[in-house]
PDB file of N, CA and C in Angstrom:
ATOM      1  N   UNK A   1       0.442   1.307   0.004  1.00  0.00           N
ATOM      2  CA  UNK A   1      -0.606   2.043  -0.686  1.00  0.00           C
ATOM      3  C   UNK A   1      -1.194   1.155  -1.773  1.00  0.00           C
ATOM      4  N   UNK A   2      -2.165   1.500  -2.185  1.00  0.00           N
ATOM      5  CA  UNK A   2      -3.276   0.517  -2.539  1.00  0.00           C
ATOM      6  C   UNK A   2      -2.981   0.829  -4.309  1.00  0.00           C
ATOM      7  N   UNK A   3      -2.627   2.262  -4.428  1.00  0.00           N
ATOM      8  CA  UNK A   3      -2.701   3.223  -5.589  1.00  0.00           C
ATOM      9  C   UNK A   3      -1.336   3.628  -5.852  1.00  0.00           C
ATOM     10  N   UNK A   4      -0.886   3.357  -7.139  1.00  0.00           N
ATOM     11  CA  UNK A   4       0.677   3.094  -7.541  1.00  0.00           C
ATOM     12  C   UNK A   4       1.145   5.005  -7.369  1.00  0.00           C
ATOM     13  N   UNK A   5       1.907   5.140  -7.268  1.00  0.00           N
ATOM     14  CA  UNK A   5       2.402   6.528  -7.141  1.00  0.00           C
ATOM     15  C   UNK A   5       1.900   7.085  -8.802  1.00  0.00           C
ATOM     16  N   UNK A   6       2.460   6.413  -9.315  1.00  0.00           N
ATOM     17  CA  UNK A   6       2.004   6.853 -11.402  1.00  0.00           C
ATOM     18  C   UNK A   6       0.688   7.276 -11.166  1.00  0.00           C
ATOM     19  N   UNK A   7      -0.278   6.458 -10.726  1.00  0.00           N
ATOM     20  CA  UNK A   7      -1.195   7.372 -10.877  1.00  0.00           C
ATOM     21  C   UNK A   7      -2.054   8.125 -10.312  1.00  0.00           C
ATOM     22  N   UNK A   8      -1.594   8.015  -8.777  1.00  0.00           N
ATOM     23  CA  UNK A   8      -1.867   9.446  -8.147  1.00  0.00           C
ATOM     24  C   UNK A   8      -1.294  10.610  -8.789  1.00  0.00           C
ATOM     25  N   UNK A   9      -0.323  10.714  -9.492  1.00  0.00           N
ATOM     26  CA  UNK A   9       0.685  11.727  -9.959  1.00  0.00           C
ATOM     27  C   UNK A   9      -0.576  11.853 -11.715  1.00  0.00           C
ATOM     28  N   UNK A  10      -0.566  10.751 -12.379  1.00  0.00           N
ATOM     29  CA  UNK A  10      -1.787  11.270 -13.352  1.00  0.00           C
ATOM     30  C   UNK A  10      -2.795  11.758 -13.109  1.00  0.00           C
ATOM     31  N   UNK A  11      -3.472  11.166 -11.914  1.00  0.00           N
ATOM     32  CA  UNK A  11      -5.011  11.814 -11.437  1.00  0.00           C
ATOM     33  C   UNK A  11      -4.720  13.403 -11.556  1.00  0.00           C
ATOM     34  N   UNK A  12      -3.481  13.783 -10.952  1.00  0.00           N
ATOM     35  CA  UNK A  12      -3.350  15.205 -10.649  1.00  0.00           C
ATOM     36  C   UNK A  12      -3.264  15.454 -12.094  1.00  0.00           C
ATOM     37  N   UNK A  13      -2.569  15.281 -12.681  1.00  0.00           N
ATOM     38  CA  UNK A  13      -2.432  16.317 -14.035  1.00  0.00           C
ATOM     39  C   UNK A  13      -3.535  16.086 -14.840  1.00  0.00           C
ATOM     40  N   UNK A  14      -4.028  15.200 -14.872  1.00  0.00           N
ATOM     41  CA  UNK A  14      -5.386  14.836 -15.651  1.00  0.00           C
ATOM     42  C   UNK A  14      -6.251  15.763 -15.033  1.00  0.00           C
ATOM     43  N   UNK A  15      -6.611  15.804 -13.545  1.00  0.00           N
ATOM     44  CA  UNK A  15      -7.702  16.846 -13.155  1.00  0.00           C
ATOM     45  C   UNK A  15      -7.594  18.100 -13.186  1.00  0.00           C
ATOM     46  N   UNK A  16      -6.586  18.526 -13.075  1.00  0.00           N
ATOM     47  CA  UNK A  16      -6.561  20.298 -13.726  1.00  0.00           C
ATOM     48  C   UNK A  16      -6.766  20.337 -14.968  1.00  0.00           C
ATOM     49  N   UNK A  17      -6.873  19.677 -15.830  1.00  0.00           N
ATOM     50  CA  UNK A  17      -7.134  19.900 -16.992  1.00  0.00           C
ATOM     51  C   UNK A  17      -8.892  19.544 -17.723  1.00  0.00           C
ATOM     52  N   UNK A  18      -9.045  18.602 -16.786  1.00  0.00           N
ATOM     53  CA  UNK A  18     -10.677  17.868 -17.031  1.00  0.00           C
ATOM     54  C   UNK A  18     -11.187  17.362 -15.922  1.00  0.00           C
ATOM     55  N   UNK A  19     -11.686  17.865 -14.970  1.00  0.00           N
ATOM     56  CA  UNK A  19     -12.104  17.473 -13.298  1.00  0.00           C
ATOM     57  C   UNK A  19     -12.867  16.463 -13.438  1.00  0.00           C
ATOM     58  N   UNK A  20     -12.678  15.298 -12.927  1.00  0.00           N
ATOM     59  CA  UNK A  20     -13.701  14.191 -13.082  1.00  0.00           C
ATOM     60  C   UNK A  20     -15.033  14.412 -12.353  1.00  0.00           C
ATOM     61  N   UNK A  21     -15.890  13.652 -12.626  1.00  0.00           N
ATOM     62  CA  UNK A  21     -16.870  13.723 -11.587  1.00  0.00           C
ATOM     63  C   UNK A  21     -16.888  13.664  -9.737  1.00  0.00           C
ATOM     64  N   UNK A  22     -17.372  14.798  -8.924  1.00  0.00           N
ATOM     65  CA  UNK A  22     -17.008  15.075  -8.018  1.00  0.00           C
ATOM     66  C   UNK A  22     -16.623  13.350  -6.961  1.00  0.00           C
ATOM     67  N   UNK A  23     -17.499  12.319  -7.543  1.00  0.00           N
ATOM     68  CA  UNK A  23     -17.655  11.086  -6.491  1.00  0.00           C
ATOM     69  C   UNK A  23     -16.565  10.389  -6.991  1.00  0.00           C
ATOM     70  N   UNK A  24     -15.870  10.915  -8.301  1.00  0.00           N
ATOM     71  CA  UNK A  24     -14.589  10.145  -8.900  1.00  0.00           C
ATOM     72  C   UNK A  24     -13.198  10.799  -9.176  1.00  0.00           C
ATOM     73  N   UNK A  25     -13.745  11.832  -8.045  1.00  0.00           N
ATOM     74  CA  UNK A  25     -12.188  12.080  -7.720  1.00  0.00           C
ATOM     75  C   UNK A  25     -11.413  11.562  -7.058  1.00  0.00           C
ATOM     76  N   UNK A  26     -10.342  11.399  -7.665  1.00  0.00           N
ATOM     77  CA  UNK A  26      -9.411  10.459  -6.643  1.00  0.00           C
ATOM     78  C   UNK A  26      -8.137  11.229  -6.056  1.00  0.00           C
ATOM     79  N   UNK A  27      -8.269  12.417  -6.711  1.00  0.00           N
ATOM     80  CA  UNK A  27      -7.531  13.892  -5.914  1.00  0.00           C
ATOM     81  C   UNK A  27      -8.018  14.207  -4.370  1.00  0.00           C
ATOM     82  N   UNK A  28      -9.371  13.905  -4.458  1.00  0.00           N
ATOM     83  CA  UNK A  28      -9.927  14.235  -3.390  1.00  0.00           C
ATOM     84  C   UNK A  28      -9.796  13.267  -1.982  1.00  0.00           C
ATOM     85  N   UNK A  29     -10.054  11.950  -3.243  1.00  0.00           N
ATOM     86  CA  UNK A  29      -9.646  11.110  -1.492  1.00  0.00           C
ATOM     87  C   UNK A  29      -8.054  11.365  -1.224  1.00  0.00           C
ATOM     88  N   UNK A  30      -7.648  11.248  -1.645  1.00  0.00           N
ATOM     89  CA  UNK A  30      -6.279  11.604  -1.707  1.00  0.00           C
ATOM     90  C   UNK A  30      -5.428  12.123  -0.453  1.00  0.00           C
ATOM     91  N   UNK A  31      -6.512  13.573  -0.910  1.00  0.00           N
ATOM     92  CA  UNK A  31      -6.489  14.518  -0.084  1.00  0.00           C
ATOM     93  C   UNK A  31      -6.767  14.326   1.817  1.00  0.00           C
ATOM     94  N   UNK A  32      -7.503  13.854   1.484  1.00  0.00           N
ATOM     95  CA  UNK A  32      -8.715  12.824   2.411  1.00  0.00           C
ATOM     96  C   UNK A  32      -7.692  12.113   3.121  1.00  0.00           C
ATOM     97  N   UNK A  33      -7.493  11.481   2.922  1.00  0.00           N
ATOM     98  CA  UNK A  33      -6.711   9.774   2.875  1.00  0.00           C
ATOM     99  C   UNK A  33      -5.638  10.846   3.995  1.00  0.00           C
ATOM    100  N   UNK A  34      -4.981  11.665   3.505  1.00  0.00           N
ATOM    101  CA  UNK A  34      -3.760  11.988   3.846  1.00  0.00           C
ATOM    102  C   UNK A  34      -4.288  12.686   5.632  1.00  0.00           C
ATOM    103  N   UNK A  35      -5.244  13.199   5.517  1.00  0.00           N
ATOM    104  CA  UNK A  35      -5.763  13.723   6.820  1.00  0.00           C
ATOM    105  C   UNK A  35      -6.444  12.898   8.187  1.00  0.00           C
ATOM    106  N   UNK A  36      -6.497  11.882   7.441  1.00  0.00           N
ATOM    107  CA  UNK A  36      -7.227  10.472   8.060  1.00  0.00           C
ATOM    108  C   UNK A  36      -8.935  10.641   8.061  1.00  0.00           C
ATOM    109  N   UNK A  37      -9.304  10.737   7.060  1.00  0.00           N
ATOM    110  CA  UNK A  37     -10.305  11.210   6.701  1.00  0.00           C
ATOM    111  C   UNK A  37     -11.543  10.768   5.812  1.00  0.00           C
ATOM    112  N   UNK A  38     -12.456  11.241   5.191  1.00  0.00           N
ATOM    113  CA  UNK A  38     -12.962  10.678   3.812  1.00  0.00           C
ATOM    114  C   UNK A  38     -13.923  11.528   3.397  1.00  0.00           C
ATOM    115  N   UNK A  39     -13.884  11.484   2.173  1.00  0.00           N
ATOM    116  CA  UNK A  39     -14.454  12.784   1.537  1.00  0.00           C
ATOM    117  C   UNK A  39     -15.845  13.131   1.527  1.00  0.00           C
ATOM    118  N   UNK A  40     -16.351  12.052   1.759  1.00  0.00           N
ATOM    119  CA  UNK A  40     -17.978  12.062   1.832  1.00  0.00           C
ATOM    120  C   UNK A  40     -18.304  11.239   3.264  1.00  0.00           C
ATOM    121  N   UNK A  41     -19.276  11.638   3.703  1.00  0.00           N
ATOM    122  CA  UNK A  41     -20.085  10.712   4.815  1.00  0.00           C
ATOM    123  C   UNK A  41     -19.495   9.171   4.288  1.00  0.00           C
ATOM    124  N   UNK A  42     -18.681   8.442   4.421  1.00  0.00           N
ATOM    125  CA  UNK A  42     -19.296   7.120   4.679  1.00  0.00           C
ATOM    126  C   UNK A  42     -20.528   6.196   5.054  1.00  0.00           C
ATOM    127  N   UNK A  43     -20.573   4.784   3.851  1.00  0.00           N
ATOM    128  CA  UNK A  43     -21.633   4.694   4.486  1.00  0.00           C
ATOM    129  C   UNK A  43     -22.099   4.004   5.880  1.00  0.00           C
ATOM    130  N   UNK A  44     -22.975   4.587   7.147  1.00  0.00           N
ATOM    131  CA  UNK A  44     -22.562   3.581   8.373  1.00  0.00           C
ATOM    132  C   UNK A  44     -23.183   2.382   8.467  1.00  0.00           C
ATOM    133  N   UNK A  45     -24.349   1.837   7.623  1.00  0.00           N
ATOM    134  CA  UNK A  45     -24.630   0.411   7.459  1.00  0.00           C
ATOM    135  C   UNK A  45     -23.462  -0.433   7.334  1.00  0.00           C
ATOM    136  N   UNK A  46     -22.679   0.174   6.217  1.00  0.00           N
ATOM    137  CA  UNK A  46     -21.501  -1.048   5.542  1.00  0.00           C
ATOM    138  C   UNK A  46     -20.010  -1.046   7.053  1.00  0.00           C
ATOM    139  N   UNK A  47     -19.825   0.050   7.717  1.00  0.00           N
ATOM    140  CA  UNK A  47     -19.157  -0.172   8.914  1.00  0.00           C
ATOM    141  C   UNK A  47     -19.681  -0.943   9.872  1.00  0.00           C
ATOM    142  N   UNK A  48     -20.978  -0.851  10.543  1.00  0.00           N
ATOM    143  CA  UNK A  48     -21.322  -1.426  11.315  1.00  0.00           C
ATOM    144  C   UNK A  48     -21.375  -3.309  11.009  1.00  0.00           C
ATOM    145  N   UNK A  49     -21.890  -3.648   9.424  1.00  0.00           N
ATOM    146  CA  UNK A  49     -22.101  -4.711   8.617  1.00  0.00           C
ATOM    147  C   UNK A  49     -20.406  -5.730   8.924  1.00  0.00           C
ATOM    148  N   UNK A  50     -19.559  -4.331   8.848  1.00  0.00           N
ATOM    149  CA  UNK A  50     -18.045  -4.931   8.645  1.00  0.00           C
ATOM    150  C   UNK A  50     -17.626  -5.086  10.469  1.00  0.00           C
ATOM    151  N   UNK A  51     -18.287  -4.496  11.383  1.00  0.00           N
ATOM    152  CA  UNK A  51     -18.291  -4.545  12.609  1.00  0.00           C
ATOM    153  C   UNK A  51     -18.772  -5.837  13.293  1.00  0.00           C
ATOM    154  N   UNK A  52     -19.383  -5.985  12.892  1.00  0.00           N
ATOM    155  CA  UNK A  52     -20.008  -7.535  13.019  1.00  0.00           C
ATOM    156  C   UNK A  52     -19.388  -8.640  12.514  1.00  0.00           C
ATOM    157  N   UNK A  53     -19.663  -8.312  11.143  1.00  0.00           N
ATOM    158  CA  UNK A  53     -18.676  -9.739  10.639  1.00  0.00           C
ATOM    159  C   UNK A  53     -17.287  -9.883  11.321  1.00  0.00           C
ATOM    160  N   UNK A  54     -16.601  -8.548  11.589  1.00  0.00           N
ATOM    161  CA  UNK A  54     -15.023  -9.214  12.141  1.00  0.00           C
ATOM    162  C   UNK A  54     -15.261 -10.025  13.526  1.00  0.00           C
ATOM    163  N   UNK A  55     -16.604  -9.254  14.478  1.00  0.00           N
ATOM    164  CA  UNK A  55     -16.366  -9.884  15.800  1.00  0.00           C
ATOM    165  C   UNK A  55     -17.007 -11.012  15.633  1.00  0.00           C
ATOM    166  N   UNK A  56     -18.205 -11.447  14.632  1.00  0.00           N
ATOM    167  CA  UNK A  56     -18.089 -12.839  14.310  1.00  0.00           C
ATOM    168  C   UNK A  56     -17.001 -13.839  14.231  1.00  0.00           C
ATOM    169  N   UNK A  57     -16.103 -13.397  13.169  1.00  0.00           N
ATOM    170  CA  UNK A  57     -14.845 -14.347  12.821  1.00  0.00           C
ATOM    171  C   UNK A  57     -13.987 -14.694  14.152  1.00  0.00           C
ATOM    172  N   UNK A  58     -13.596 -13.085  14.766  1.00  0.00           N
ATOM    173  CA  UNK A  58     -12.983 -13.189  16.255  1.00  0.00           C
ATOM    174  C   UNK A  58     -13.536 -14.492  16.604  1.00  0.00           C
ATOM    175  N   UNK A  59     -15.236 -14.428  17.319  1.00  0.00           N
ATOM    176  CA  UNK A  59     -15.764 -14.965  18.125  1.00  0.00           C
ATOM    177  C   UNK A  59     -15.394 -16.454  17.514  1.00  0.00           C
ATOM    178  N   UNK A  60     -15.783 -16.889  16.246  1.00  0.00           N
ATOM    179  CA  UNK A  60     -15.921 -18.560  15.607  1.00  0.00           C
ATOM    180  C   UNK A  60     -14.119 -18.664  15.025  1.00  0.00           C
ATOM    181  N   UNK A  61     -13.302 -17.930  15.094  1.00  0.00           N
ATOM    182  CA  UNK A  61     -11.796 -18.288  14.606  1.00  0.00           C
ATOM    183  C   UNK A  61     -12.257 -17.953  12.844  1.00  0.00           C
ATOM    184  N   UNK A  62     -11.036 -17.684  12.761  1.00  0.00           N
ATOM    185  CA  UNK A  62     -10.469 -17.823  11.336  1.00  0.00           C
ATOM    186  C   UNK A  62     -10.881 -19.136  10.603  1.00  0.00           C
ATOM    187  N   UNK A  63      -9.986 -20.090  11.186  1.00  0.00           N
ATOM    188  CA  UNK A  63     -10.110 -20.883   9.983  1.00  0.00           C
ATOM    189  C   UNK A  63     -11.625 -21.825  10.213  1.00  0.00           C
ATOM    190  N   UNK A  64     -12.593 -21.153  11.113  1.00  0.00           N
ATOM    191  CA  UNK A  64     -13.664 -22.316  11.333  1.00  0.00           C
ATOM    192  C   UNK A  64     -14.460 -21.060  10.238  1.00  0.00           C
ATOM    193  N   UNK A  65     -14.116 -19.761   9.922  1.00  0.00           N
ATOM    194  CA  UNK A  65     -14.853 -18.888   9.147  1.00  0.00           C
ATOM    195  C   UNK A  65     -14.736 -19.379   7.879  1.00  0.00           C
ATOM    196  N   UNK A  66     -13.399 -19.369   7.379  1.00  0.00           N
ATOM    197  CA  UNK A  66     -12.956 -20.167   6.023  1.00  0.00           C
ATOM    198  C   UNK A  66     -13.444 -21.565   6.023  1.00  0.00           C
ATOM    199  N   UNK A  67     -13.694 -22.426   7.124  1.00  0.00           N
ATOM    200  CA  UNK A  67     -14.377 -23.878   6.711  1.00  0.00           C
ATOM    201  C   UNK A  67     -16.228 -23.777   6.019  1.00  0.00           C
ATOM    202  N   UNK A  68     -16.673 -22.792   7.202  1.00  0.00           N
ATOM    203  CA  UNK A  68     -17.740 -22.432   6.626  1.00  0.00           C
ATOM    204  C   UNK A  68     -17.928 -22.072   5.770  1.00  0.00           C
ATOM    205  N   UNK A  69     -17.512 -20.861   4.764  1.00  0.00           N
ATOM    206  CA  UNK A  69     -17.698 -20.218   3.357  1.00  0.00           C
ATOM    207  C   UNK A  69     -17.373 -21.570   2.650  1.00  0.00           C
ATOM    208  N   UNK A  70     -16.221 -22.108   3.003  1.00  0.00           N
ATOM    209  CA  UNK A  70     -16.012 -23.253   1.573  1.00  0.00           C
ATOM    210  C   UNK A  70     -17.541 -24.315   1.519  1.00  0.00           C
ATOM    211  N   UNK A  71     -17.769 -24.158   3.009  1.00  0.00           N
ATOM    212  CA  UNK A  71     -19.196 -25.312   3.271  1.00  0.00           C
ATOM    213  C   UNK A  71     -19.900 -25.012   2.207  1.00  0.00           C
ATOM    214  N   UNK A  72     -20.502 -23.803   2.734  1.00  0.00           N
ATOM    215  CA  UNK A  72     -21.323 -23.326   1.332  1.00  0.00           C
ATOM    216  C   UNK A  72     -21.257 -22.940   0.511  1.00  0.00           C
ATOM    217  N   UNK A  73     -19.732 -22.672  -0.442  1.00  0.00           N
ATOM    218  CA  UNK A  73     -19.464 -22.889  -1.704  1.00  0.00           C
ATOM    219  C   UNK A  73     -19.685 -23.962  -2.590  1.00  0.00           C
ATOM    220  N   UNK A  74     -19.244 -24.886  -1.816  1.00  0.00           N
ATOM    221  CA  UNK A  74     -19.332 -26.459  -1.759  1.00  0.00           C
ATOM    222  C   UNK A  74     -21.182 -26.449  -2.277  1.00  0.00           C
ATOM    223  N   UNK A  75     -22.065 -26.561  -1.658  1.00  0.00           N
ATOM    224  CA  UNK A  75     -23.310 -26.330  -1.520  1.00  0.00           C
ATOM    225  C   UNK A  75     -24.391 -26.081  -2.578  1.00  0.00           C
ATOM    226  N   UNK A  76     -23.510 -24.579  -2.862  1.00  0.00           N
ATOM    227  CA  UNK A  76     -24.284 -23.520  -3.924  1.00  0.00           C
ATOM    228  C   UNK A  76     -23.859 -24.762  -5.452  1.00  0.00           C
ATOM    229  N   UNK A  77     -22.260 -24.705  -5.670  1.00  0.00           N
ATOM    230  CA  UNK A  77     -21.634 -25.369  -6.913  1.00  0.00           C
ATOM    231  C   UNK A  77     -22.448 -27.029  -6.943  1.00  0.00           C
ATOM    232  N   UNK A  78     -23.077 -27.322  -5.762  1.00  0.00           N
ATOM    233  CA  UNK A  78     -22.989 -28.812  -6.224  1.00  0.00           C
ATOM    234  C   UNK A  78     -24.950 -28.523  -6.315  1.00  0.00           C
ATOM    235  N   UNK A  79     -25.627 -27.617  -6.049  1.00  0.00           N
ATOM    236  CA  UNK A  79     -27.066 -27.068  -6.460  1.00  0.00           C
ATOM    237  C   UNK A  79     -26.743 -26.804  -8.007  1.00  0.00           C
ATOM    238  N   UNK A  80     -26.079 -26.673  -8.555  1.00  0.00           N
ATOM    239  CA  UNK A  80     -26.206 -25.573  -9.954  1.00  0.00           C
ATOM    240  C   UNK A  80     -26.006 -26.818 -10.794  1.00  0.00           C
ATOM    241  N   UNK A  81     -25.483 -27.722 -10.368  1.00  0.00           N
ATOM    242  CA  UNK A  81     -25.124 -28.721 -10.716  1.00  0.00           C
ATOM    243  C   UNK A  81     -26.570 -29.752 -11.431  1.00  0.00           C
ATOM    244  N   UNK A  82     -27.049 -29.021 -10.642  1.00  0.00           N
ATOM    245  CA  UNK A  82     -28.263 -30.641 -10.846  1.00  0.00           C
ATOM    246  C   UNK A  82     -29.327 -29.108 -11.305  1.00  0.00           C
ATOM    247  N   UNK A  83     -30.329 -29.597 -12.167  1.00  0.00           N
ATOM    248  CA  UNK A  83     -31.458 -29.226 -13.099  1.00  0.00           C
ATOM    249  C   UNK A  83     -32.425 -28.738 -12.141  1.00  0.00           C
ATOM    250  N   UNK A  84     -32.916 -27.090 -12.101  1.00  0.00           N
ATOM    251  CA  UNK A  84     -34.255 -26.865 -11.068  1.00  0.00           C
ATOM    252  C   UNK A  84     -35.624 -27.807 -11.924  1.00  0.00           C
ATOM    253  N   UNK A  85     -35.343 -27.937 -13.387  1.00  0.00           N
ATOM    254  CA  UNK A  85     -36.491 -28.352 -13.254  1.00  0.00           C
ATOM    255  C   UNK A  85     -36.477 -30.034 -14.425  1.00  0.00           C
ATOM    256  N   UNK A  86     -37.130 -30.262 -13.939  1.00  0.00           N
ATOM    257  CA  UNK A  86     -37.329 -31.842 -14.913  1.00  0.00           C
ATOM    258  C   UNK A  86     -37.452 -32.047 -16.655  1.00  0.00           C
ATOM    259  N   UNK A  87     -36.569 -32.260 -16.799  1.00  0.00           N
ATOM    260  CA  UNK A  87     -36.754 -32.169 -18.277  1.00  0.00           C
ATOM    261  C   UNK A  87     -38.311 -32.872 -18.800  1.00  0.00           C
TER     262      UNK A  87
END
C-alpha cells in the first residue's frame, strides 16, 4: 500500500469531524480502492496516454526507453547550458 496504515486510520477520524473536500477525500478512495474501483470517472485520455506509452516501451525494450530519456536529458541540460541570446 502506497498509504501508511496511520493515516488511513487519521483520514477517518479527521473526517467525521471536518469532511474534506469531496475530490480530497481519501476515505472515499479508500473505500473505492477496496472494491476495485474509483471514485470519480477517471480520466480516459491519461489511460489510454499510459496505454501507449507501455506498448511503446514493450515494443523498443526497457533499457533502449531509459537510453532514450537520458538522450534527451543529456540534450535539454547541455541547451540551458549555453545563452539563447548574445550578450
Amino acid at each position: 500500500m502506497l498509504v501508511s496504515d496511520y493515516l488511513v486510520e487519521r483520514a477517518k477520524r479527521v473526517s467525521r469531524y471536518a469532511p474534506p473536500p469531496r475530490y480530497m477525500d481519501l476515505n472515499l478512495y479508500m473505500e473505492q480502492i477496496e472494491k476495485g474501483s474509483t471514485p470519480f470517472t477517471p480520466a480516459i485520455n491519461l489511460l489510454q496516454s499510459l496505454d501507449g506509452a507501455l506498448e511503446r516501451i514493450l515494443r523498443i525494450g526497457v533499457e533502449r526507453n531509459i537510453e532514450i530519456h537520458r538522450e534527451r536529458a543529456e540534450t535539454l541540460y547541455r541547451s540551458m547550458e549555453t545563452p539563447l541570446i548574445a550578450p
